[in-house]
Protein backbone atom coordinates (compact mmCIF):
# COMPACT_ATOMS: atom_id res chain seq x y z
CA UNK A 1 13.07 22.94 19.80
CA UNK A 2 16.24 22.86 21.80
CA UNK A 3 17.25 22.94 25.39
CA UNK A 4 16.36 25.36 27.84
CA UNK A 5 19.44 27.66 29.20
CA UNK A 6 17.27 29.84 31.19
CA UNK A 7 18.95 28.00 34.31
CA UNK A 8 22.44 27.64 35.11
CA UNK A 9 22.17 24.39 35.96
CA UNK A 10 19.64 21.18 36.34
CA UNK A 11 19.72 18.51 38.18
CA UNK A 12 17.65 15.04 38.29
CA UNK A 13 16.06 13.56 41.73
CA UNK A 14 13.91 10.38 41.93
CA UNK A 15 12.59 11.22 45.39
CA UNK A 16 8.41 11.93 44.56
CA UNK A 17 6.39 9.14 46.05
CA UNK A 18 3.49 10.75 44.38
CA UNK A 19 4.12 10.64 40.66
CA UNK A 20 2.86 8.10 38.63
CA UNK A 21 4.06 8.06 34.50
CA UNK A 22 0.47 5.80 33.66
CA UNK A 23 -2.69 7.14 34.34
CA UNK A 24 -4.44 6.18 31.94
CA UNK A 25 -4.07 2.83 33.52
CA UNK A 26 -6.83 4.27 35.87
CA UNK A 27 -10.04 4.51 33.69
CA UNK A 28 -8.46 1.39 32.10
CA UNK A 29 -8.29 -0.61 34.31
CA UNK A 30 -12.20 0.73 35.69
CA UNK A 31 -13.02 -0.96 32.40
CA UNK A 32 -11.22 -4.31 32.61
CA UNK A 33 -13.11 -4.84 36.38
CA UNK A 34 -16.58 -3.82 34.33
CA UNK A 35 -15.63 -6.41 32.01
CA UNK A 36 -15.21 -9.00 34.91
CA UNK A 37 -11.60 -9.72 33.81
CA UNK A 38 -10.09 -10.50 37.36
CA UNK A 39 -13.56 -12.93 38.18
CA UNK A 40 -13.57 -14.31 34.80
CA UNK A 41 -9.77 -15.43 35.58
CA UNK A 42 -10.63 -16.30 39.07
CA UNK A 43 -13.46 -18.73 37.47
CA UNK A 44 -11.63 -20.21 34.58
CA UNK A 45 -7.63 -20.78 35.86
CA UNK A 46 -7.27 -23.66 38.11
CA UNK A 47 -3.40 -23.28 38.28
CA UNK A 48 -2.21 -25.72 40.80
CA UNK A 49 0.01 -25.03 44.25
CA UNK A 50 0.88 -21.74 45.50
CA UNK A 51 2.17 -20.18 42.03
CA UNK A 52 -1.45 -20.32 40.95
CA UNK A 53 -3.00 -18.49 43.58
CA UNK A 54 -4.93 -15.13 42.85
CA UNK A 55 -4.99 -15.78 39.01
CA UNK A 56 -7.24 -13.03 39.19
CA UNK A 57 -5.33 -10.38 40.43
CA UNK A 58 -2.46 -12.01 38.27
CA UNK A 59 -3.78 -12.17 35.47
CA UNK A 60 -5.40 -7.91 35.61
CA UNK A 61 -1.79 -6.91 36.60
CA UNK A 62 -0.11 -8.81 32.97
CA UNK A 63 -2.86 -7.26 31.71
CA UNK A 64 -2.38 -3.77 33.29
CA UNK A 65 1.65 -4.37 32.46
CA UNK A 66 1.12 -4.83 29.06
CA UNK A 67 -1.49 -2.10 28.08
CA UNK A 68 1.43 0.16 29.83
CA UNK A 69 4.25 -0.68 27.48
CA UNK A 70 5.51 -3.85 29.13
CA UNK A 71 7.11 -6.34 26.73
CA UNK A 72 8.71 -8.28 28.95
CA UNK A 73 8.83 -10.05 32.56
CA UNK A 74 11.09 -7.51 33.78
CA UNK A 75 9.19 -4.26 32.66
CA UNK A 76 5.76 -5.41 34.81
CA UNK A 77 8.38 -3.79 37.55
CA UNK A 78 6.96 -0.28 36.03
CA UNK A 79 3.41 -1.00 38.02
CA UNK A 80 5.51 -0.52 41.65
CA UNK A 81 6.92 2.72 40.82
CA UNK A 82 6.18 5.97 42.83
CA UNK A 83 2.38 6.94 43.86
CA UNK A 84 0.90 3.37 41.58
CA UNK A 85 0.22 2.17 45.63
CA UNK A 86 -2.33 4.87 46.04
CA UNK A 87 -4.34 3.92 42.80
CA UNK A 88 -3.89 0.15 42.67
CA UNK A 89 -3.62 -3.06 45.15
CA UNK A 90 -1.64 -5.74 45.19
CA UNK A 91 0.74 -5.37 42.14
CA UNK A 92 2.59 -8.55 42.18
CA UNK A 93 6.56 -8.11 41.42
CA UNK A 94 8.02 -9.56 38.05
CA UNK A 95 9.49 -12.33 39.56
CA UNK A 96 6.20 -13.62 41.17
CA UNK A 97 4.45 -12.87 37.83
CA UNK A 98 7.18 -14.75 35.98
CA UNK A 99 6.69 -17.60 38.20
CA UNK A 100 3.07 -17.52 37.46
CA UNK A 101 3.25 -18.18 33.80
CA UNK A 102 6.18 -20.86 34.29
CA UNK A 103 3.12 -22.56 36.35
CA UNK A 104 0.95 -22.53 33.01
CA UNK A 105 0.34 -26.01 30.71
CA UNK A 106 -1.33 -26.67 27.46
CA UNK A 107 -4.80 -27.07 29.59
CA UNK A 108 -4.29 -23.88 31.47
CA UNK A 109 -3.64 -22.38 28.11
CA UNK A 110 -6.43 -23.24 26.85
CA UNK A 111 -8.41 -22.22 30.11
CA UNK A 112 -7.38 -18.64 29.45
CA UNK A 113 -8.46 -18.97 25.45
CA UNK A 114 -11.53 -19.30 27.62
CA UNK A 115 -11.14 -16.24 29.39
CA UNK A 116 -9.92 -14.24 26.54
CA UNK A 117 -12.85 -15.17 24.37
CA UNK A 118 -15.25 -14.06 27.29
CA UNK A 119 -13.39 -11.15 27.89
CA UNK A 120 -13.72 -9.78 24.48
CA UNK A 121 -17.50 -10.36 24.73
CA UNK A 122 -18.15 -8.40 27.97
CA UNK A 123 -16.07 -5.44 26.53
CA UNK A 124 -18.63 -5.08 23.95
CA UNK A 125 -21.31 -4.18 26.93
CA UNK A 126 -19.26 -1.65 28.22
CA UNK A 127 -18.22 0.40 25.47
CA UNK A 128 -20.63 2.93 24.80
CA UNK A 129 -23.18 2.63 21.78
CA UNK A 130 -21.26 5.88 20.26
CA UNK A 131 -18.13 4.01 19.40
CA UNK A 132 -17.37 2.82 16.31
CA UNK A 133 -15.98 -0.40 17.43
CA UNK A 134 -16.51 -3.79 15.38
CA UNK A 135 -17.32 -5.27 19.25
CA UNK A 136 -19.96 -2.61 19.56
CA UNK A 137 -21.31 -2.70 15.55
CA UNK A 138 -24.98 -3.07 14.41
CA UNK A 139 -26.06 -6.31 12.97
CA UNK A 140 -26.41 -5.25 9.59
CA UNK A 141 -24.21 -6.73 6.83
CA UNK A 142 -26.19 -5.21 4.25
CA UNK A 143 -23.49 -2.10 4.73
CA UNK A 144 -20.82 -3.89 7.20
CA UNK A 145 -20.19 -7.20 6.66
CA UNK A 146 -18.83 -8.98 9.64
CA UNK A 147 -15.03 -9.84 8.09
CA UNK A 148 -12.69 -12.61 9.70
CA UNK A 149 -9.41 -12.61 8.87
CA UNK A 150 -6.84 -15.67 9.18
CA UNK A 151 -3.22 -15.90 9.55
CA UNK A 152 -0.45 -16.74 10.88
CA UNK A 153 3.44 -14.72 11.80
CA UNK A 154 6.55 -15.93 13.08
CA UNK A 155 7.60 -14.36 16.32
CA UNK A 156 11.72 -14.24 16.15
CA UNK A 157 13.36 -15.14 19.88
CA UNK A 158 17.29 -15.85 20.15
CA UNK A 159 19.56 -18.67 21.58
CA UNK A 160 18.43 -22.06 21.48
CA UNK A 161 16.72 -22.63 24.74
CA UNK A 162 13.62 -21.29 23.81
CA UNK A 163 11.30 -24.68 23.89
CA UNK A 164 9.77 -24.91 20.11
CA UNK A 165 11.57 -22.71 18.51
CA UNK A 166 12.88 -23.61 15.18
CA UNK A 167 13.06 -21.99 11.63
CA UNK A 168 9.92 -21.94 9.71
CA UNK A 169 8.60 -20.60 6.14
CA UNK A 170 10.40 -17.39 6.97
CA UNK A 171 13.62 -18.28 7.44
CA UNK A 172 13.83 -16.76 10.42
CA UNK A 173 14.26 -18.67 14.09
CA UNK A 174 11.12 -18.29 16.10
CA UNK A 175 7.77 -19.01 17.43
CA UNK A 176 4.68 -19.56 15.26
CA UNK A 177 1.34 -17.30 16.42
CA UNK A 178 -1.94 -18.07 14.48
CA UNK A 179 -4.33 -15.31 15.68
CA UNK A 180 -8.00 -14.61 13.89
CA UNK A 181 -9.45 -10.71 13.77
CA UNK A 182 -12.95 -9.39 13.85
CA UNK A 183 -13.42 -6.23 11.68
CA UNK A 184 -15.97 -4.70 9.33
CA UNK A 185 -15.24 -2.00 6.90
CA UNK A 186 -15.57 0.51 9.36
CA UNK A 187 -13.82 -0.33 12.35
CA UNK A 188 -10.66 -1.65 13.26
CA UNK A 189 -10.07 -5.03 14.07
CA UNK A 190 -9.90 -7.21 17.45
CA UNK A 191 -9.01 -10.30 17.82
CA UNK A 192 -11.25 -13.14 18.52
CA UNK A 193 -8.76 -16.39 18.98
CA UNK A 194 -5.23 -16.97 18.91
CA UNK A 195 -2.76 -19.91 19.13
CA UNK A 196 0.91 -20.25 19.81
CA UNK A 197 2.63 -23.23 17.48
CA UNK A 198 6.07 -24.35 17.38
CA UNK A 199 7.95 -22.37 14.84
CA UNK A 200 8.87 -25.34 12.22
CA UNK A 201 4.99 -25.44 11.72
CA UNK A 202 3.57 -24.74 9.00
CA UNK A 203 0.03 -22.57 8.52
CA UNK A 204 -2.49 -24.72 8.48
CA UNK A 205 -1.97 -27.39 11.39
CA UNK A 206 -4.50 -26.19 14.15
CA UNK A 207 -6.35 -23.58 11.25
CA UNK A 208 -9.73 -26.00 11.41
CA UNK A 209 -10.07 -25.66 15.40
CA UNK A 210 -9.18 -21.91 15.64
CA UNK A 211 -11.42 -20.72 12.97
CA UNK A 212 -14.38 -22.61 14.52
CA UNK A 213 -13.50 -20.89 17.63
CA UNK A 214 -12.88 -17.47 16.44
CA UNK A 215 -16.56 -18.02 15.02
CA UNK A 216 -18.12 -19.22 18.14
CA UNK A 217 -16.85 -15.87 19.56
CA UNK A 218 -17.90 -13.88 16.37
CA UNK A 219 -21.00 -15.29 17.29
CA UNK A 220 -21.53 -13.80 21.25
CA UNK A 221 -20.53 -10.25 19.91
CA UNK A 222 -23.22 -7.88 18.99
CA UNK A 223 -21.59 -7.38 15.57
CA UNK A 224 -22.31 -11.40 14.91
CA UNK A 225 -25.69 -12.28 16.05
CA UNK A 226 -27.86 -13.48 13.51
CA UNK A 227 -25.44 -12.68 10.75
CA UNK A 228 -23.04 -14.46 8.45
CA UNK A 229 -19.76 -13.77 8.99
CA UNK A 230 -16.88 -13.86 5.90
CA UNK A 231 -13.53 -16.18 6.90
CA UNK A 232 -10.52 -14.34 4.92
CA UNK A 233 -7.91 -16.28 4.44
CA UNK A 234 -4.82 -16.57 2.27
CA UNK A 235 -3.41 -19.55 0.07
CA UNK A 236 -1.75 -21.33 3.03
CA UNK A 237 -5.04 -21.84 4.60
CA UNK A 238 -6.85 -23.36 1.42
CA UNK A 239 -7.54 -26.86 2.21
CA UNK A 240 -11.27 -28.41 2.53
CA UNK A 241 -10.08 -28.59 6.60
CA UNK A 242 -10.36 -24.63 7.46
CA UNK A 243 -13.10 -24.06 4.58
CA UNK A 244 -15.35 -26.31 6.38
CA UNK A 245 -15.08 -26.11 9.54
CA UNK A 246 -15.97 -21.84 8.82
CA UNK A 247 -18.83 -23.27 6.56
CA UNK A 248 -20.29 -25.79 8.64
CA UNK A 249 -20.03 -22.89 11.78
CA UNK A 250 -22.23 -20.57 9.50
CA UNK A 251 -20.15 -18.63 7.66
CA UNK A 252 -18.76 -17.28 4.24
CA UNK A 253 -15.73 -18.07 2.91
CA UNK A 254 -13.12 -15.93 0.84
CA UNK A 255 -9.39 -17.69 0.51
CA UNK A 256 -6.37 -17.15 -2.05
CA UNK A 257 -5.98 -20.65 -4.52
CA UNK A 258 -3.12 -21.26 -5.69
CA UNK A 259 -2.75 -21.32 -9.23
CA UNK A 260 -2.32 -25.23 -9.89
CA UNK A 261 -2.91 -27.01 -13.38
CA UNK A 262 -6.87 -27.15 -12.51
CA UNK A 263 -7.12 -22.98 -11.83
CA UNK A 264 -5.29 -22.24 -14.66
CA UNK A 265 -7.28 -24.87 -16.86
CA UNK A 266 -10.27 -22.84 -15.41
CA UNK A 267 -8.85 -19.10 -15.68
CA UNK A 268 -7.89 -19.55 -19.45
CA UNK A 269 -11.94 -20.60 -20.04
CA UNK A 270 -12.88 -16.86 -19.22
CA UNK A 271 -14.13 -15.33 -22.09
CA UNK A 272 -12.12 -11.90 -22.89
CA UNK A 273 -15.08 -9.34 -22.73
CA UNK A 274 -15.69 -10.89 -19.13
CA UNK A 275 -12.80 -8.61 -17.75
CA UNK A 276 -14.04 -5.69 -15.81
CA UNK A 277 -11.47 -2.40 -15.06
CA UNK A 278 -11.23 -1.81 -11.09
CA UNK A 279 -9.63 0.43 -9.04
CA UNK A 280 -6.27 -0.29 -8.76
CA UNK A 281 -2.98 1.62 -8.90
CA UNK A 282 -2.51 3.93 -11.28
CA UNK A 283 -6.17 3.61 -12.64
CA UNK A 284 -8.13 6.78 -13.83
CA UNK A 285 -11.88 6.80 -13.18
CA UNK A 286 -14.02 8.00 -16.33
CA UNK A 287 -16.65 10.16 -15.91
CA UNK A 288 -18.51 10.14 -19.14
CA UNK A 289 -18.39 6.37 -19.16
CA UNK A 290 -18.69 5.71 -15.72
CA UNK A 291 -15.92 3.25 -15.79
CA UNK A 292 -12.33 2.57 -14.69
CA UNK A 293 -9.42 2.70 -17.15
CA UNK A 294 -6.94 0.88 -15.59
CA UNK A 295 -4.17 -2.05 -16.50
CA UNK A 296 -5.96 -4.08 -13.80
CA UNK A 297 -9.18 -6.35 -14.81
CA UNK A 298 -11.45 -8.43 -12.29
CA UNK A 299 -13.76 -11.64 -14.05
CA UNK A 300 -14.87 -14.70 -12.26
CA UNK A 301 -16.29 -18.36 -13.24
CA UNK A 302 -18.35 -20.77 -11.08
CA UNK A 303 -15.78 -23.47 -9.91
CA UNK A 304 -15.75 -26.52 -7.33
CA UNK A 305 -13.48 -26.48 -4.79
CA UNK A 306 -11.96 -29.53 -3.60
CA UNK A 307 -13.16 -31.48 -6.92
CA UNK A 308 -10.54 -34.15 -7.19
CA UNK A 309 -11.67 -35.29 -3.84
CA UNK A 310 -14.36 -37.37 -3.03
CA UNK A 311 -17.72 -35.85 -3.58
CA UNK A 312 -18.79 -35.13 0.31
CA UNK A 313 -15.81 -32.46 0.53
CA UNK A 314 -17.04 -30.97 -2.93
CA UNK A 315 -17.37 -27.38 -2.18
CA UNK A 316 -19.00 -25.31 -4.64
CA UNK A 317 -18.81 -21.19 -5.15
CA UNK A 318 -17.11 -18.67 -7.30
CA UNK A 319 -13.28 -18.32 -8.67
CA UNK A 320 -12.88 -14.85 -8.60
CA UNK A 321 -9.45 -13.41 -10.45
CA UNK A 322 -7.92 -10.34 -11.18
CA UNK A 323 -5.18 -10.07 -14.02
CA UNK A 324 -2.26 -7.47 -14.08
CA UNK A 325 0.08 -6.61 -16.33
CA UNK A 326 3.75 -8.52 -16.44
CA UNK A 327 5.88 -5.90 -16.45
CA UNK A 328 8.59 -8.59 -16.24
CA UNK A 329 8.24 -11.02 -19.14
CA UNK A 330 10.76 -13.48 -19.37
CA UNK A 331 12.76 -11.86 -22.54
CA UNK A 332 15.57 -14.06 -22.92
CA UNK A 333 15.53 -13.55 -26.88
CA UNK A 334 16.13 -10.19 -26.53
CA UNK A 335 12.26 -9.65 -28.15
CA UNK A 336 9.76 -7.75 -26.71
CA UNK A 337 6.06 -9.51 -26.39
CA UNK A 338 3.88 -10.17 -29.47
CA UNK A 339 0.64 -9.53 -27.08
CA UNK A 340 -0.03 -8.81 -23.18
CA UNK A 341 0.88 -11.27 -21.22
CA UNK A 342 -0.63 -11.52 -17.73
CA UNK A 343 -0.35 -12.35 -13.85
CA UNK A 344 -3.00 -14.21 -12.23
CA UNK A 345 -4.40 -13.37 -8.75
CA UNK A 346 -7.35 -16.16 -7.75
CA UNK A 347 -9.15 -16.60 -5.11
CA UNK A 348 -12.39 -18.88 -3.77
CA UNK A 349 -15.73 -17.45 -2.49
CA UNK A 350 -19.09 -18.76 -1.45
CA UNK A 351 -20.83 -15.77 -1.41
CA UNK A 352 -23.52 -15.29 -3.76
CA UNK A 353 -23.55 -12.33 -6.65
CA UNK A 354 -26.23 -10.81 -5.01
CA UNK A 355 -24.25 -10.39 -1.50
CA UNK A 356 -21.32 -9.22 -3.48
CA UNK A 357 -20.92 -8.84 -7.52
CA UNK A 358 -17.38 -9.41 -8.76
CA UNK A 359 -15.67 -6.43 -8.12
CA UNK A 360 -17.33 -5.53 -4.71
CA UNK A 361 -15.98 -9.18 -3.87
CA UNK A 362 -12.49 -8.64 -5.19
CA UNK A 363 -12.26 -5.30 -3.06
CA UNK A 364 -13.43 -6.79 0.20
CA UNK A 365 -10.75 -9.97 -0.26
CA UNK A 366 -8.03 -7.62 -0.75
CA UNK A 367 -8.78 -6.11 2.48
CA UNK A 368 -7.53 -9.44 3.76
CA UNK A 369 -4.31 -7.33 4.48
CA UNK A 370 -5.46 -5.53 7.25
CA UNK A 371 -4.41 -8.56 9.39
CA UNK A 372 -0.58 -8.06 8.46
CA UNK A 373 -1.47 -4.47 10.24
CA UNK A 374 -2.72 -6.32 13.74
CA UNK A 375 0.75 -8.73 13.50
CA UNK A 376 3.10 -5.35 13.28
CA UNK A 377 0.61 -4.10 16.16
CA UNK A 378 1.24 -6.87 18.68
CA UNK A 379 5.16 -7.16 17.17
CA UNK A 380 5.68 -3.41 18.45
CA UNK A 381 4.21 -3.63 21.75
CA UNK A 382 3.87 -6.78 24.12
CA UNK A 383 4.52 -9.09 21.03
CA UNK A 384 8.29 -7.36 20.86
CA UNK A 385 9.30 -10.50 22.99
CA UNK A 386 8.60 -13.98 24.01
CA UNK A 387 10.32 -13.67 27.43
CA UNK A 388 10.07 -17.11 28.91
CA UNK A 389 11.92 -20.24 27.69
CA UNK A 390 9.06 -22.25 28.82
CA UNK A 391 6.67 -22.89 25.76
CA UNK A 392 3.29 -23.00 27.66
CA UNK A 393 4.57 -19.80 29.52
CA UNK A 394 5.07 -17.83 26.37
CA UNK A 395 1.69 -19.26 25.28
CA UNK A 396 0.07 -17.82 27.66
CA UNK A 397 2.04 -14.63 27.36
CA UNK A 398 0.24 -14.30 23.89
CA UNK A 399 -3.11 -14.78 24.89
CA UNK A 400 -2.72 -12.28 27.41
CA UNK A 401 -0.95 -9.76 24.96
CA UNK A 402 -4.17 -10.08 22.65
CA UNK A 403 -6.37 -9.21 25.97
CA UNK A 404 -4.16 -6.02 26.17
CA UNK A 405 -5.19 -5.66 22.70
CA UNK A 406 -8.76 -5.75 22.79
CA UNK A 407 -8.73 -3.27 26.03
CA UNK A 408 -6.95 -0.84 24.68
CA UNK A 409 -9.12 -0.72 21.31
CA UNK A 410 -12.28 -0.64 23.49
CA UNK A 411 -10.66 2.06 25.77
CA UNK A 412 -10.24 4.34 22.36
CA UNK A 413 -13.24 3.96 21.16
CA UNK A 414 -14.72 5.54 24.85
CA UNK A 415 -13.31 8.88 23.24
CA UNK A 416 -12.46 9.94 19.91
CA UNK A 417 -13.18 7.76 16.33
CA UNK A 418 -9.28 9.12 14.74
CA UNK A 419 -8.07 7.13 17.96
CA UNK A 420 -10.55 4.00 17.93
CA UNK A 421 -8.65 3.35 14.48
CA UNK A 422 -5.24 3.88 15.89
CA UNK A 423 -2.07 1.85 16.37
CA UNK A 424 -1.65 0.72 19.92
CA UNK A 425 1.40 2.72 20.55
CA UNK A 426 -0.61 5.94 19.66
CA UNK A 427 -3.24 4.89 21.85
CA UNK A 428 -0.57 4.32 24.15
CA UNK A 429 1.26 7.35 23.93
CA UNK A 430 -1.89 9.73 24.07
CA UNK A 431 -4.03 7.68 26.81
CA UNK A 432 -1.93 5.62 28.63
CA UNK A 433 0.96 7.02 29.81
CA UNK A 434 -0.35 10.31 30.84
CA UNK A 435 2.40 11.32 33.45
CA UNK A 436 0.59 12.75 36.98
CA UNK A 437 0.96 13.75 40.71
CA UNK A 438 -1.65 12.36 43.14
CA UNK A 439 -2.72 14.22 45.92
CA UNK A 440 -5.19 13.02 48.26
CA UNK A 441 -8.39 14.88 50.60
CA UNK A 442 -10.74 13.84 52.58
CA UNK A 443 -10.45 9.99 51.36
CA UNK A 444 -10.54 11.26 47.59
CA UNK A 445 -7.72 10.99 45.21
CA UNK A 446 -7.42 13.85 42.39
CA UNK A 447 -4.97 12.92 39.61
CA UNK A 448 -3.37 16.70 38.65
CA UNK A 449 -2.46 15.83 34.80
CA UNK A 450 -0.24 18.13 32.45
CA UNK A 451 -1.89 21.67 31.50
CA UNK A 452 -2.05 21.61 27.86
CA UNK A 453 -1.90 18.27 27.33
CA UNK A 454 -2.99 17.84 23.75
CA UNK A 455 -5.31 15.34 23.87
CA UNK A 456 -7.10 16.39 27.31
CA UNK A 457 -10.39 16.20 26.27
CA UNK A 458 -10.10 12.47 24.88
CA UNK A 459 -8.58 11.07 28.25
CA UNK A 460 -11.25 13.10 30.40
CA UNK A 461 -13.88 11.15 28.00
CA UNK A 462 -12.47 7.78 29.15
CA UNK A 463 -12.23 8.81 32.92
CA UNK A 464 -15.36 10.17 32.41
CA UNK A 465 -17.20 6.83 31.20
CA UNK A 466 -14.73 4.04 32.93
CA UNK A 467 -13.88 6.10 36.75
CA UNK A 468 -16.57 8.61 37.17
CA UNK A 469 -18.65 8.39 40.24
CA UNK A 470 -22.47 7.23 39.43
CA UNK A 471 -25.06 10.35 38.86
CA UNK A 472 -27.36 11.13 41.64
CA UNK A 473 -30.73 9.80 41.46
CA UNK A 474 -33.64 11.88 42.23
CA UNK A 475 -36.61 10.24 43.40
């Protein structure tokens, strides 16, 4: 590809009033009102004086900012721009926006938790029963358990006037944001509750509350009626806090131990032929013997977590571990090792065998990962910045970034499976901003969209099902 020099010469104009470079913001937004974001707002925000008034309409065009690209204050300016009059009312400038969040405290924070969680719950009526969303999923663990995933990511911001910033486990100055998913292991993931901490924190302060409410929302969604969910979770978050608060809410645990004197005690009691071969890297699968041959082994022993305290917090289940390998002995002497020596990987379920046998359970922990995914996700769209210096503001600047989120996955999965799994920039890039010219007849609006757009069909799906007019009924 290279430049056109058909023409002698080109020249750039901003002078259409009826372009618009988002219109995919059109069926998306169809969706959000569906949803009852702007009354759910409305009904939940009691901001006080003038600041606070239409939290509704505020709150849809953050919302409508972010799903766009917006990762800061500044960029909401994009929803003013050319023919965006025709197709939406009352897009409130950045400042007034910015203004708006400065208004925000810890309460009103947590009003719009409130809003988020019901949010995500309404979306799940109004995607289609065709998707292949977790929000729209079956109630059937027998072939999808419901998964939970915990954990927590600094946010880095600059300068020191950011309130509660401060250098954490990372090393790196920031912001601390806890944030719980909902995925099985067909879907991607949402998120069902999220928390902005002060960046000195460490993981597990406010772990307990937010995995009882990520559950209470598992629990509205289609996917987590009448089932038992399974809270992932690594090492940081394995104290008898988070583990029971996610047991006594009804749900399965799976969390990384860390190898102390009383695990390793406990691993070196496994018998040797209790190691089984998984799939790991580099393994070979075995036809004739129907078995893996790989340097990676799986075994697990019935242990208590929590023993050494006292016997109420006594938590019993399954030590799961998988050995690898050191392929870095310590070899001071100059010697190389008389036998294998090994690396330890433990962690602590209470699901029974018959829900999960010892592989199966080892597989479906290491998924865990799949969290780290949703944190890059959020970091390279409206997560890219923190953009106020007020803490409660940039609070509620995350909650609202995980409502952009969840829209945009339940948008995708209105049209095409490849995209209900993608990143949000992809979504982005083929849905969203969709450059095209308005014109207007007759009190109708036609959007006139790029020929050969490649993914035409796709966006027409999701105007289709968000923005097309009702059928006509025959009587």
């Amino acid at each position: 590809m290279q430049l056109s020099h058909t023409h002698r010469a080109t020249s750039a104009v901003f002078d259409d009033p009826n372009l618009v470079s988002a219109a995919g913001l059109v069926p998306v937004l169809a969706m959000a009102r569906s949803a009852g974001l702007h009354e759910l707002a409305n009904q939940h925000l009691s901001l006080p004086t003038d600041k606070g008034a239409n939290a509704g309409l505020k709150v849809t065009s953050l919302v409508a900012g972010m799903v766009a690209g917006a990762d800061s204050i500044d960029d909401m300016a994009l929803l003013r721009h050319g023919g965006m009059r025709h197709l939406f009312a009352r897009a409130y400038a950045p400042s007034t926006l910015g203004s708006f969040l400065r208004t925000f405290t810890f309460g009103h924070v947590r009003q719009l938790d409130a809003v988020a969680s019901r949010f995500v719950t309404r979306l799940a009526t109004v995607t289609p029963l065709t998707g292949t969303s977790p929000l729209i999923v079956a109630a059937d663990t027998s072939s999808q358990p419901v998964l939970v995933d915990i954990d927590d990511t600094i946010i880095e911001v600059h300068g020191y006037t950011k309130q509660g910033s401060g250098y954490g486990y990372s090393g790196v100055r920031g912001l601390n944001a806890l944030i719980a998913t909902l995925s099985t292991t067909t879907s991607a993931p949402v998120i069902v509750a999220q928390r902005l901490r002060k960046g000195s924190c460490g993981s597990p302060p406010g772990a307990k509350r937010l995995v009882a409410d990520a559950l209470r929302t598992t629990r509205s969604l289609p996917c987590g009626a009448g089932v038992r969910p399974l809270v992932r979770a690594d090492s940081a978050f394995y104290g008898h806090p988070s583990i029971a608060a996610a047991i006594r809410a009804g749900a399965d645990v799976s969390v990384t131990v860390r190898l102390d004197t009383r695990v390793k005690a406990t691993i070196s009691t496994i018998p040797d032929d209790a190691w089984t071969p998984i799939e790991y890297t580099d393994a070979i699968y075995d036809e004739h013997a129907q078995t893996w041959i790989s340097r990676a082994e799986v075994a697990e022993i019935a242990f208590t977590a929590f023993a050494a305290q006292k016997k109420v917090n006594h938590v019993p289940g399954r030590l799961v571990v998988r050995r690898i390998p050191d392929l870095n002995p310590d070899s001071k002497d100059g010697q190389d090792p008389l036998f294998d020596t090994w690396r330890f990987h433990a962690f602590f379920t209470t699901t029974s065998l018959e829900q999960a046998d010892t592989v199966a359970a080892d597989k479906t922990h290491r998924g865990h990962a799949i969290i780290e995914q949703v944190h890059a996700d959020l970091k390279n769209s409206a997560l890219a910045h923190l953009p106020s210096a007020t803490f409660t503001a940039n609070a509620a600047w995350l909650v609202l970034a995980v409502m952009a989120f969840n829209l945009t996955r339940a948008a995708a999965t209105t049209t095409d499976p490849t995209l209900a799994k993608a990143t949000t920039a992809t979504i982005r890039r083929t849905l969203i901003t969709v450059p095209a010219r308005i014109a207007t007849s007759a009190r109708r609006i036609t959007l006139h969209l790029p020929t050969g757009w490649p993914w035409e069909t796709a966006w027409m799906q999701l105007f289709t099902h968000n923005s097309a007019p009702p059928p006509t009924t025959t009587s």
